[in-house]
C-alpha atoms as a PDB file:
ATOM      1  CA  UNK A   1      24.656  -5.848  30.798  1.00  0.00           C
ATOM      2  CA  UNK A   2      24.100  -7.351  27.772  1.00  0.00           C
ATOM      3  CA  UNK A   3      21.087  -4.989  26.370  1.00  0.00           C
ATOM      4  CA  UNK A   4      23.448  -2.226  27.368  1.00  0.00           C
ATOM      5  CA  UNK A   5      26.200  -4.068  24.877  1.00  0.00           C
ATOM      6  CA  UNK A   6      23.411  -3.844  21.910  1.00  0.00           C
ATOM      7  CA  UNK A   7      23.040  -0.239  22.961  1.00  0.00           C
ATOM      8  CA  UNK A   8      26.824   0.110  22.493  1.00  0.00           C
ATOM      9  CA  UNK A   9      26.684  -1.302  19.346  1.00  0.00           C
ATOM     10  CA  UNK A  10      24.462   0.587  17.938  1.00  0.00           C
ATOM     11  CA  UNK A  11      25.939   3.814  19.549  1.00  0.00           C
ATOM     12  CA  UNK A  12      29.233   3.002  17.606  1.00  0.00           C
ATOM     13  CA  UNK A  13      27.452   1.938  14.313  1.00  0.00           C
ATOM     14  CA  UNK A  14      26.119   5.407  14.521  1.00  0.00           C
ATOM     15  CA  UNK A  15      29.218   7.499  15.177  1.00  0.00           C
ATOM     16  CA  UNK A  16      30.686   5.289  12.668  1.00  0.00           C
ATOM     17  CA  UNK A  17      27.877   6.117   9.963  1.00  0.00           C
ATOM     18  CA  UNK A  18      28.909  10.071  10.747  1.00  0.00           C
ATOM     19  CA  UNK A  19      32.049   9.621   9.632  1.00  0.00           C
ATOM     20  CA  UNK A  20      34.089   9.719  13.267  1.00  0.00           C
ATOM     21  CA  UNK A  21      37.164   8.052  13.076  1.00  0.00           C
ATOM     22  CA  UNK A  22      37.654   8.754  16.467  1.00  0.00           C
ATOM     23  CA  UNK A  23      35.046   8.843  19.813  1.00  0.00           C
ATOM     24  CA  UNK A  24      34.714  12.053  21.672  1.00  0.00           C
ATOM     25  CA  UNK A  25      36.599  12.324  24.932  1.00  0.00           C
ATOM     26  CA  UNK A  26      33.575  11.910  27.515  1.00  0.00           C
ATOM     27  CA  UNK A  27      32.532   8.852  25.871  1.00  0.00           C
ATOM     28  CA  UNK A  28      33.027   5.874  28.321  1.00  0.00           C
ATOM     29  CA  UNK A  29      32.726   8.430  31.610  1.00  0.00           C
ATOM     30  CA  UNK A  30      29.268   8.648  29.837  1.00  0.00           C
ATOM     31  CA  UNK A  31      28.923   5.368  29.399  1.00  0.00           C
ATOM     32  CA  UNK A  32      29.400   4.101  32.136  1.00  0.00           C
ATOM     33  CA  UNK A  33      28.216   6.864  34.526  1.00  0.00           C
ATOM     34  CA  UNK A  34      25.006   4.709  34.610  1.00  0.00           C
ATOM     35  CA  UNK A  35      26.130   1.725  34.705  1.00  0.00           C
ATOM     36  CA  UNK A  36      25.043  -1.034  37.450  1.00  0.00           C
ATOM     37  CA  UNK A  37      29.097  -2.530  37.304  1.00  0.00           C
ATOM     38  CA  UNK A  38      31.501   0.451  37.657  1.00  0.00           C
ATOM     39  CA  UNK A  39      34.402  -1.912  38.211  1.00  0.00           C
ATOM     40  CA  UNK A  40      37.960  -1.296  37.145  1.00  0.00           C
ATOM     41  CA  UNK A  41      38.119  -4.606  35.102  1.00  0.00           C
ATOM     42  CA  UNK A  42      34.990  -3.519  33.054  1.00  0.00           C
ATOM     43  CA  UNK A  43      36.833   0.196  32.314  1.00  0.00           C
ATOM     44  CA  UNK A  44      39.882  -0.867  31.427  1.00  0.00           C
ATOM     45  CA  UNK A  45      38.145  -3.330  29.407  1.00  0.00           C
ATOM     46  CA  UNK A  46      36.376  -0.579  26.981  1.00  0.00           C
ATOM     47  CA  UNK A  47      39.616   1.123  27.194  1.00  0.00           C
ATOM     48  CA  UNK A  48      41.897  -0.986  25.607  1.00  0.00           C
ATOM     49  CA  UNK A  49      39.182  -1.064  22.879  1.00  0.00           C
ATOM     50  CA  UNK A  50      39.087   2.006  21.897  1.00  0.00           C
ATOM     51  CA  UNK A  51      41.351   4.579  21.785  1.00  0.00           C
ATOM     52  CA  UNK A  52      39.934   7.897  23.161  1.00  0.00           C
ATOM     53  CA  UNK A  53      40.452  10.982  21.199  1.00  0.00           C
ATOM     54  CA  UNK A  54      39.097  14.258  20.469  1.00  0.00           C
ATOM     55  CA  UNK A  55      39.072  14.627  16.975  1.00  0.00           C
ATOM     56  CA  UNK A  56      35.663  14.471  15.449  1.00  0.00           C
ATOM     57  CA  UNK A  57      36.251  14.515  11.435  1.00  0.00           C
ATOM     58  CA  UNK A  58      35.010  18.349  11.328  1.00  0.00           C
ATOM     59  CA  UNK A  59      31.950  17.441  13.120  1.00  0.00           C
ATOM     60  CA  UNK A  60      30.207  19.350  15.595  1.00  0.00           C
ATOM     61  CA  UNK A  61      27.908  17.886  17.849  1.00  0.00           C
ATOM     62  CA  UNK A  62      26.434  20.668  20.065  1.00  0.00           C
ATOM     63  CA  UNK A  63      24.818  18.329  22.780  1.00  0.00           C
ATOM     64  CA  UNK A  64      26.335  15.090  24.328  1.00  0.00           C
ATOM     65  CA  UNK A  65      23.997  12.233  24.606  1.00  0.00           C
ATOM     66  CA  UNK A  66      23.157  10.756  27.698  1.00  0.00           C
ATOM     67  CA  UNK A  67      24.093   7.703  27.736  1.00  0.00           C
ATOM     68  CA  UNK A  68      21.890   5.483  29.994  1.00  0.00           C
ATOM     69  CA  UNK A  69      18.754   2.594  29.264  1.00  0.00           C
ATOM     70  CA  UNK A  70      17.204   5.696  27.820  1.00  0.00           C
ATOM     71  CA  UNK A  71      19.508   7.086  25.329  1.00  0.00           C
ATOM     72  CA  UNK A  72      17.977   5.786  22.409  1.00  0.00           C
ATOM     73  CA  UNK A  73      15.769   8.640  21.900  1.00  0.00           C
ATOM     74  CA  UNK A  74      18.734  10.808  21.706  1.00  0.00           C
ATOM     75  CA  UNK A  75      20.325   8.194  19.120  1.00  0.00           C
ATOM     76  CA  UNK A  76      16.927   8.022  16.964  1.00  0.00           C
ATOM     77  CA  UNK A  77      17.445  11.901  16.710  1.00  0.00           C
ATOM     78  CA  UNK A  78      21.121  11.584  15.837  1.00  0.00           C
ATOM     79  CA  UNK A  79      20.120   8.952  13.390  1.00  0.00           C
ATOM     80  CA  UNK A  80      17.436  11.181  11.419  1.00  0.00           C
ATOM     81  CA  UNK A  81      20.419  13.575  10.948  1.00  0.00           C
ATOM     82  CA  UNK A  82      22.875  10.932   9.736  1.00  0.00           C
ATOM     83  CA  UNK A  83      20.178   9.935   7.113  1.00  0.00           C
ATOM     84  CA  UNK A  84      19.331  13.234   5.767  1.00  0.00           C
ATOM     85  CA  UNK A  85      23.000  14.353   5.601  1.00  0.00           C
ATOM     86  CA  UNK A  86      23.822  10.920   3.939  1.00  0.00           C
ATOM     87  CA  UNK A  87      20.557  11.599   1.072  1.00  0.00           C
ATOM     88  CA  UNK A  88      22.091  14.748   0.664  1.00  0.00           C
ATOM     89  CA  UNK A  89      25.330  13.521  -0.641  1.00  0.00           C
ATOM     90  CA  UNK A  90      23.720  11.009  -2.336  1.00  0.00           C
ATOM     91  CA  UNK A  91      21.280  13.962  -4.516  1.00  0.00           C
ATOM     92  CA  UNK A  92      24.622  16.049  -5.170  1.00  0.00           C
ATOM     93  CA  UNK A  93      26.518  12.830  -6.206  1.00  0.00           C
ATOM     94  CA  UNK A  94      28.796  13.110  -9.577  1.00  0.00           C
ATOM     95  CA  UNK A  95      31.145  10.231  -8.819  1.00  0.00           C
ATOM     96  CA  UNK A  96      30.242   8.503 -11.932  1.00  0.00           C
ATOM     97  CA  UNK A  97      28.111   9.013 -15.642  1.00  0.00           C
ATOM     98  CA  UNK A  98      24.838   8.042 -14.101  1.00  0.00           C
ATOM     99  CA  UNK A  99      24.931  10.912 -12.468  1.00  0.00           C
ATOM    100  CA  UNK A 100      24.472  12.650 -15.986  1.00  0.00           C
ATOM    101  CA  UNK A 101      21.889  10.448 -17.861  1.00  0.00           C
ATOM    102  CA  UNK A 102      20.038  10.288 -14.119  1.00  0.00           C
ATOM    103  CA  UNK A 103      16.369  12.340 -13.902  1.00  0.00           C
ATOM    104  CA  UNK A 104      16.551  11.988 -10.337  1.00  0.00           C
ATOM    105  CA  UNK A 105      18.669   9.831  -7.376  1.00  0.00           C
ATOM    106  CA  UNK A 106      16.809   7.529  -5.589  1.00  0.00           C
ATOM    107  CA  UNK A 107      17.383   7.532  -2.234  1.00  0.00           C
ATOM    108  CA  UNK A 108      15.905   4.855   0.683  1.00  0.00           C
ATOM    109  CA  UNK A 109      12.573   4.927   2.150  1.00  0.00           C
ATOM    110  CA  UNK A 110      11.259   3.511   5.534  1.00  0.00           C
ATOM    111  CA  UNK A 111      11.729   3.415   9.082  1.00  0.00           C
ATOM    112  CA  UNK A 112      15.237   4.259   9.992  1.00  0.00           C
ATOM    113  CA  UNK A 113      14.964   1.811  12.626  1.00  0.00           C
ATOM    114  CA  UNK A 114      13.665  -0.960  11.065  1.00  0.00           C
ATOM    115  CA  UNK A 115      15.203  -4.656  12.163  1.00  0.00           C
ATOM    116  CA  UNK A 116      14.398  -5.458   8.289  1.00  0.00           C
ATOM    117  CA  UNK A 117      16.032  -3.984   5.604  1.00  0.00           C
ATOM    118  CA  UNK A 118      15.576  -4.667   1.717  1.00  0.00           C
ATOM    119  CA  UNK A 119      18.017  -3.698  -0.871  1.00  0.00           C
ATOM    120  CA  UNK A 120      17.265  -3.830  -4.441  1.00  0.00           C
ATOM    121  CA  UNK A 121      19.604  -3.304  -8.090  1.00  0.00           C
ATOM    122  CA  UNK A 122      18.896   0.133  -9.077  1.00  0.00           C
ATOM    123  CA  UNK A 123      15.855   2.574  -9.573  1.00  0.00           C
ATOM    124  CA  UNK A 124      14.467   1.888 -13.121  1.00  0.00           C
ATOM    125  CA  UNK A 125      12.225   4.073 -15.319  1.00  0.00           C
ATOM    126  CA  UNK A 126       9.168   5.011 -12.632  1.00  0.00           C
ATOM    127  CA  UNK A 127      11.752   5.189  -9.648  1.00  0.00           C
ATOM    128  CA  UNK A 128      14.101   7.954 -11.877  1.00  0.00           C
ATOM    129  CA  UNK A 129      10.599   9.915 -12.140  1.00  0.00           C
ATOM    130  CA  UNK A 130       9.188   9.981  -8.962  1.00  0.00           C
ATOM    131  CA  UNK A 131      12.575   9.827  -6.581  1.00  0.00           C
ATOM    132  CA  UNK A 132      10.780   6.720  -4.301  1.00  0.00           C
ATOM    133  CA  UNK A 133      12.181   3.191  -4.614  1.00  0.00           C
ATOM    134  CA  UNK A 134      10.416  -0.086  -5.654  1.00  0.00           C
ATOM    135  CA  UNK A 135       7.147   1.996  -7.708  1.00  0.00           C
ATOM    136  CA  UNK A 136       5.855   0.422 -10.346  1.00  0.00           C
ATOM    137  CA  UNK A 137       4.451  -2.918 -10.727  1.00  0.00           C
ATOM    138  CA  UNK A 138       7.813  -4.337  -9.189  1.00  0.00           C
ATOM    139  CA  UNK A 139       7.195  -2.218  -6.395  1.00  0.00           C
ATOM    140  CA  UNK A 140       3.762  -3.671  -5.926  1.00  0.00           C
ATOM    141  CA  UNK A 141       4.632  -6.582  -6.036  1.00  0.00           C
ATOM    142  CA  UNK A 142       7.384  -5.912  -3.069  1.00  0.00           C
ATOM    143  CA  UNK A 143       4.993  -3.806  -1.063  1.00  0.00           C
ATOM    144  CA  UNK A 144       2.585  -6.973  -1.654  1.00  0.00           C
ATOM    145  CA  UNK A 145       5.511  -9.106  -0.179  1.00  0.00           C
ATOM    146  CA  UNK A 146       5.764  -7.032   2.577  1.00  0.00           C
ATOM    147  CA  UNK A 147       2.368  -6.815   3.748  1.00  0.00           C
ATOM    148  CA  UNK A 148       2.145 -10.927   3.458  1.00  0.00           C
ATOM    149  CA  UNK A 149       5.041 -10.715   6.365  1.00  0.00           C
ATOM    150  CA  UNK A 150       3.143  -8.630   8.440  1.00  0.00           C
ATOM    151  CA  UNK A 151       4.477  -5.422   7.846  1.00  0.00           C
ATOM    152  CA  UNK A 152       3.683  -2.241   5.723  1.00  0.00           C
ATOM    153  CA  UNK A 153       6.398  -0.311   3.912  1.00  0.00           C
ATOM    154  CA  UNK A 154       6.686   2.410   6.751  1.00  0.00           C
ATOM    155  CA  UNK A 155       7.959  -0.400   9.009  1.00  0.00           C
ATOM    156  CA  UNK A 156      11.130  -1.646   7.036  1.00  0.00           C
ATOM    157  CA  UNK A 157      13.343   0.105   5.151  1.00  0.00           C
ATOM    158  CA  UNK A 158      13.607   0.160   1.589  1.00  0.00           C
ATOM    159  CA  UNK A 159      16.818   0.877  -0.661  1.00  0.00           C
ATOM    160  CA  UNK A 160      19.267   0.410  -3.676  1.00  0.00           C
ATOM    161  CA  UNK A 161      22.418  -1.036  -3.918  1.00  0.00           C
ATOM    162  CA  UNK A 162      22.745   2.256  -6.901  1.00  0.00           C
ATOM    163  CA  UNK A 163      21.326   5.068  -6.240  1.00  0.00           C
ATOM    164  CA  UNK A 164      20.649   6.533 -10.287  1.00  0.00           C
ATOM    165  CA  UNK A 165      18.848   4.921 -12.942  1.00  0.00           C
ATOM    166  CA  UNK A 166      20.964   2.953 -15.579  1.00  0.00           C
ATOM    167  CA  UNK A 167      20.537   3.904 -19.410  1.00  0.00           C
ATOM    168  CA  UNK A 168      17.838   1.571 -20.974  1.00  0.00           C
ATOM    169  CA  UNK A 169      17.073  -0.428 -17.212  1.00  0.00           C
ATOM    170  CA  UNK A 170      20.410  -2.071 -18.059  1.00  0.00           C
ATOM    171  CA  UNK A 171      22.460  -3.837 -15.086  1.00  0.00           C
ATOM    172  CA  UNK A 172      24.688  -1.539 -13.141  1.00  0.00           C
ATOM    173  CA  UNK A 173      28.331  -1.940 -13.772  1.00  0.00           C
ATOM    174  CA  UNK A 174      30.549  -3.178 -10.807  1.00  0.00           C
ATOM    175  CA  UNK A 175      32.094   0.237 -11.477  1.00  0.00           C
ATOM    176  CA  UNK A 176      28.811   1.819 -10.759  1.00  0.00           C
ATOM    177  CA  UNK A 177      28.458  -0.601  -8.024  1.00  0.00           C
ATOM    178  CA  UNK A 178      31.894   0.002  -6.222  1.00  0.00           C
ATOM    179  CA  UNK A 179      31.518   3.529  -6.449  1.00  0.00           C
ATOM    180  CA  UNK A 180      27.869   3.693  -4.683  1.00  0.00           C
ATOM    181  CA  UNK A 181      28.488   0.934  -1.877  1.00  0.00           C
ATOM    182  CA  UNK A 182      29.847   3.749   0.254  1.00  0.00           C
ATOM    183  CA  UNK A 183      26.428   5.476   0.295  1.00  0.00           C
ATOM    184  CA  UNK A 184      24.775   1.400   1.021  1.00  0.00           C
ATOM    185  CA  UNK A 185      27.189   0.735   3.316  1.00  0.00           C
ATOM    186  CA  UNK A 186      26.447   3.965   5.576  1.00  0.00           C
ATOM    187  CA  UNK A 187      23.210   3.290   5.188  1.00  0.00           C
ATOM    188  CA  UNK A 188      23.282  -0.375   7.182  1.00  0.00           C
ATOM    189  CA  UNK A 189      24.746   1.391   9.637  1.00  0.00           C
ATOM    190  CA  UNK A 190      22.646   4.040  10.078  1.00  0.00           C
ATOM    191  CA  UNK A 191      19.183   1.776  10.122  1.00  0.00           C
ATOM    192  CA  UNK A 192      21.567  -1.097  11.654  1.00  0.00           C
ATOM    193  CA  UNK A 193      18.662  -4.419  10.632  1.00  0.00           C
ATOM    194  CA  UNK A 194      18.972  -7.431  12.187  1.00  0.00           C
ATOM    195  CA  UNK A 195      18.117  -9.354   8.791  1.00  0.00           C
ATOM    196  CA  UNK A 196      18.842  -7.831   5.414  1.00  0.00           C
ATOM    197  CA  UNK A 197      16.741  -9.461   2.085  1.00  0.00           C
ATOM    198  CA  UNK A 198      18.474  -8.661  -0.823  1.00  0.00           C
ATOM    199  CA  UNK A 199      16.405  -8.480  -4.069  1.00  0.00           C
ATOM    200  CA  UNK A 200      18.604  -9.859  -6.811  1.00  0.00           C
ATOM    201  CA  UNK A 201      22.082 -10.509  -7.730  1.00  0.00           C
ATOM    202  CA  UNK A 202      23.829  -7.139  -7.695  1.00  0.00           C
ATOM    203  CA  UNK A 203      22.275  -6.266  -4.012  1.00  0.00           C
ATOM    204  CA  UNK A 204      23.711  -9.524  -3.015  1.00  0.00           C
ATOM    205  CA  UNK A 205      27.050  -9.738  -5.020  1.00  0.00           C
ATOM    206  CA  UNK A 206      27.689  -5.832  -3.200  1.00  0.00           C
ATOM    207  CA  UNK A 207      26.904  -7.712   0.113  1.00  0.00           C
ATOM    208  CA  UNK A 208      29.002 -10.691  -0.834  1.00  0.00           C
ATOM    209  CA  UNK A 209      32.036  -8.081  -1.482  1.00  0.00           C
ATOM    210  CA  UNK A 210      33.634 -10.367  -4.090  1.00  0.00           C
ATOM    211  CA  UNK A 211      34.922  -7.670  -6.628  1.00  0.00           C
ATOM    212  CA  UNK A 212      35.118  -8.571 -10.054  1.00  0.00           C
ATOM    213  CA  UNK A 213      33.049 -11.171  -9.816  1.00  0.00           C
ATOM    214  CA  UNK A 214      29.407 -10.074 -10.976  1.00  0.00           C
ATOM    215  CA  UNK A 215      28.996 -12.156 -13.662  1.00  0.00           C
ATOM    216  CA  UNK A 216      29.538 -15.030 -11.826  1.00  0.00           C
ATOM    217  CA  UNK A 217      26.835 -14.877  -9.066  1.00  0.00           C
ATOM    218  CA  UNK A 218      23.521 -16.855  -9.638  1.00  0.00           C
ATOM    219  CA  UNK A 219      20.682 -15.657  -7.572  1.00  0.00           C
ATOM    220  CA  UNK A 220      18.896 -18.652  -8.272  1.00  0.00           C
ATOM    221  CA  UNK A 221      22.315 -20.756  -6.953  1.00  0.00           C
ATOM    222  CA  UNK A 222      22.431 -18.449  -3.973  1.00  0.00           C
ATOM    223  CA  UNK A 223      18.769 -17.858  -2.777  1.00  0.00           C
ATOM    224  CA  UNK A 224      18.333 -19.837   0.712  1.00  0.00           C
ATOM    225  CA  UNK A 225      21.780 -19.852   1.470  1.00  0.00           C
ATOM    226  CA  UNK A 226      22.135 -17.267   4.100  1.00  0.00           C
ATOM    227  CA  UNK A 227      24.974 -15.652   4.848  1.00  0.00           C
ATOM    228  CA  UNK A 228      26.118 -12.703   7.126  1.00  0.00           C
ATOM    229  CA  UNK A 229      27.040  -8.745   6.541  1.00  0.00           C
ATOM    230  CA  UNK A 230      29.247  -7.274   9.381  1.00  0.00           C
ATOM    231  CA  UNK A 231      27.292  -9.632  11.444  1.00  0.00           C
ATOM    232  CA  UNK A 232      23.845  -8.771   9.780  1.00  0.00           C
ATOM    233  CA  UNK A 233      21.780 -12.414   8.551  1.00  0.00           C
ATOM    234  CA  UNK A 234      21.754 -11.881   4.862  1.00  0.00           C
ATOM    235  CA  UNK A 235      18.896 -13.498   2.877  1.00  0.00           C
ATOM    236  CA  UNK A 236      19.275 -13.454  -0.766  1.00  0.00           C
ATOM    237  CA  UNK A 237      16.072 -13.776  -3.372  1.00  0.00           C
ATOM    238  CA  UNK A 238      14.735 -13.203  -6.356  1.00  0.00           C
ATOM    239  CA  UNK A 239      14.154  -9.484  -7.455  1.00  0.00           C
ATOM    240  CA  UNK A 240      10.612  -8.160  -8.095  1.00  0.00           C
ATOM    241  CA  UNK A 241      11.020  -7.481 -11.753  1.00  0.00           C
ATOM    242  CA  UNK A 242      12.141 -11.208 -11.803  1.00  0.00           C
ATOM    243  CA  UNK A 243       9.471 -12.511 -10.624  1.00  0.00           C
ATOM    244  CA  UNK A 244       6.951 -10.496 -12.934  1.00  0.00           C
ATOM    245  CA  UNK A 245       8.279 -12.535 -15.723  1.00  0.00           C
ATOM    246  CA  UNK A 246       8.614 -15.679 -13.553  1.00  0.00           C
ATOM    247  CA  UNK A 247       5.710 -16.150 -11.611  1.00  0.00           C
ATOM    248  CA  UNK A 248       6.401 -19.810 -10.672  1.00  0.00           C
ATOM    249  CA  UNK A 249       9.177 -18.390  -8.404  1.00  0.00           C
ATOM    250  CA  UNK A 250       7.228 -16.982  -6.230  1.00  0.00           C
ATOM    251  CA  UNK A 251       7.036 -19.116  -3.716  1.00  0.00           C
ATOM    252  CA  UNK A 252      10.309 -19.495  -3.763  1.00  0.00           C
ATOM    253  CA  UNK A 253      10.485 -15.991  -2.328  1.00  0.00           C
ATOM    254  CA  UNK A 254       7.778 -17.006   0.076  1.00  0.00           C
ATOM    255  CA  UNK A 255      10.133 -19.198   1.511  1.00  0.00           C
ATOM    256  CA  UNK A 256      12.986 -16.649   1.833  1.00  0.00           C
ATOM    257  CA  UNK A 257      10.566 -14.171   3.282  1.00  0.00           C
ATOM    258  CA  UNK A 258       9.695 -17.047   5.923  1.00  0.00           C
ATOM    259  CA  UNK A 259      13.233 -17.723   6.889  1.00  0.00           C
ATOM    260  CA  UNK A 260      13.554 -13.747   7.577  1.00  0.00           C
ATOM    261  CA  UNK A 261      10.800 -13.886   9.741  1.00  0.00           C
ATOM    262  CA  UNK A 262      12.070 -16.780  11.801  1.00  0.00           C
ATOM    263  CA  UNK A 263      15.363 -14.748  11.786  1.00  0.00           C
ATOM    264  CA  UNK A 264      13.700 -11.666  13.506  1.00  0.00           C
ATOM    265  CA  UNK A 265      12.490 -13.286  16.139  1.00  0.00           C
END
């Protein structure tokens, strides 16, 4: 039962990402058509959990998923369409000026179903050019980060807390900030990580969701103190361009990179 509950969550996370305020009405028969433990206690259980409804937010989904030890694959489908319909919004955006001074938006990059996730300030000058985040040599120097852990950059996700470039590589506003987290909060849900390392102190003031408080957050106070997103481990350190002009820092983010690794396992 309980890889079936990690299943669950997951299945919600992504219904949630769509934009379903409500779950469609075959949902638990589905669910639990499969399951091992059919008992009344268990049903009335998920019931009183949820409340069953039609209403789909002007959604149509044309095929049900199945929902049994299998129905990942139909979720990892589901998923790639939540993702490109959430980029989408994000490349026709206009919610705030950046929108105007902006070359391109940046959207993420990675595997959609990574269990690490890293989440950045905003795109700067060779981001705005070439629509990828992390290019450059801060982006080296990430993908170089990366690769130390094990990984490449097609096995984690990569992201921004904004999605446009700020005038002059200046820090986002918490305006800006407030008014993207929508598109970086549907985006956890979407990949759903098991850790999160975020680059920097707006990444992890968003995460933090202490509004009006920028200023005051020290990613050099916070760094290896973990802490948790919607029950996502949160590991704060330095940002790449940071640590171009700070080199002794490095290992520093070593040891934050470590801790995420002992966190995946």
């Amino acid at each position: 039962m309980g890889r079936k509950i990690d299943y669950i969550i997951d299945l919600l996370n992504f219904y949630k990402a769509l934009g379903f305020k409500e779950l469609p009405n075959d949902f638990l028969k589905s669910l639990l058509k499969n399951s091992h433990s059919k008992s009344v206690k268990t049903e009335s259980l998920l019931y009183s959990i949820v409340n069953i409804q039609s209403k789909k937010n002007n959604e149509n989904l044309s095929e049900s998923l199945i929902y049994n030890d299998d129905f990942s694959l139909s979720i990892g489908h589901k998923k790639n369409s939540a993702i490109d319909k959430l980029n989408q919004e994000i490349k026709e955006c206009k919610k705030c000026p950046l929108s105007n001074s902006r070359k391109n938006p940046v959207c993420g990059q990675g595997n959609i179903n990574a269990k690490l996730m890293f989440i950045g300030e905003a795109p700067g000058v060779d981001e705005d050019l070439q629509s990828i985040p992390f290019v450059g040599e801060a982006g080296k120097l990430l993908t170089n980060l990366i690769e130390k852990m094990g990984f490449n950059r097609q096995d984690v996700y990569i992201t921004n807390t904004v999605k446009c470039h700020p005038p002059a590589n200046r820090e986002p506003f918490e305006s800006e900030i407030e008014i993207c987290f929508d598109y970086l909060k549907r985006e956890i849900e979407i990949v759903s990580p098991k850790v999160i390392m975020t680059l920097g102190k707006v990444a992890t003031y968003a995460l933090m969701e202490t509004k009006g408080k920028l200023k005051e957050i020290q990613i050099s106070k916070i760094r290896g103190k973990v802490f948790f997103y919607r029950e996502i481990t949160v590991i704060p350190t330095f940002h790449p361009s940071y640590l171009l002009r700070n080199r002794k820092d490095k290992w520093l983010t070593w040891e934050d990179a470590q801790e995420a690794l002992r966190r995946l396992k």
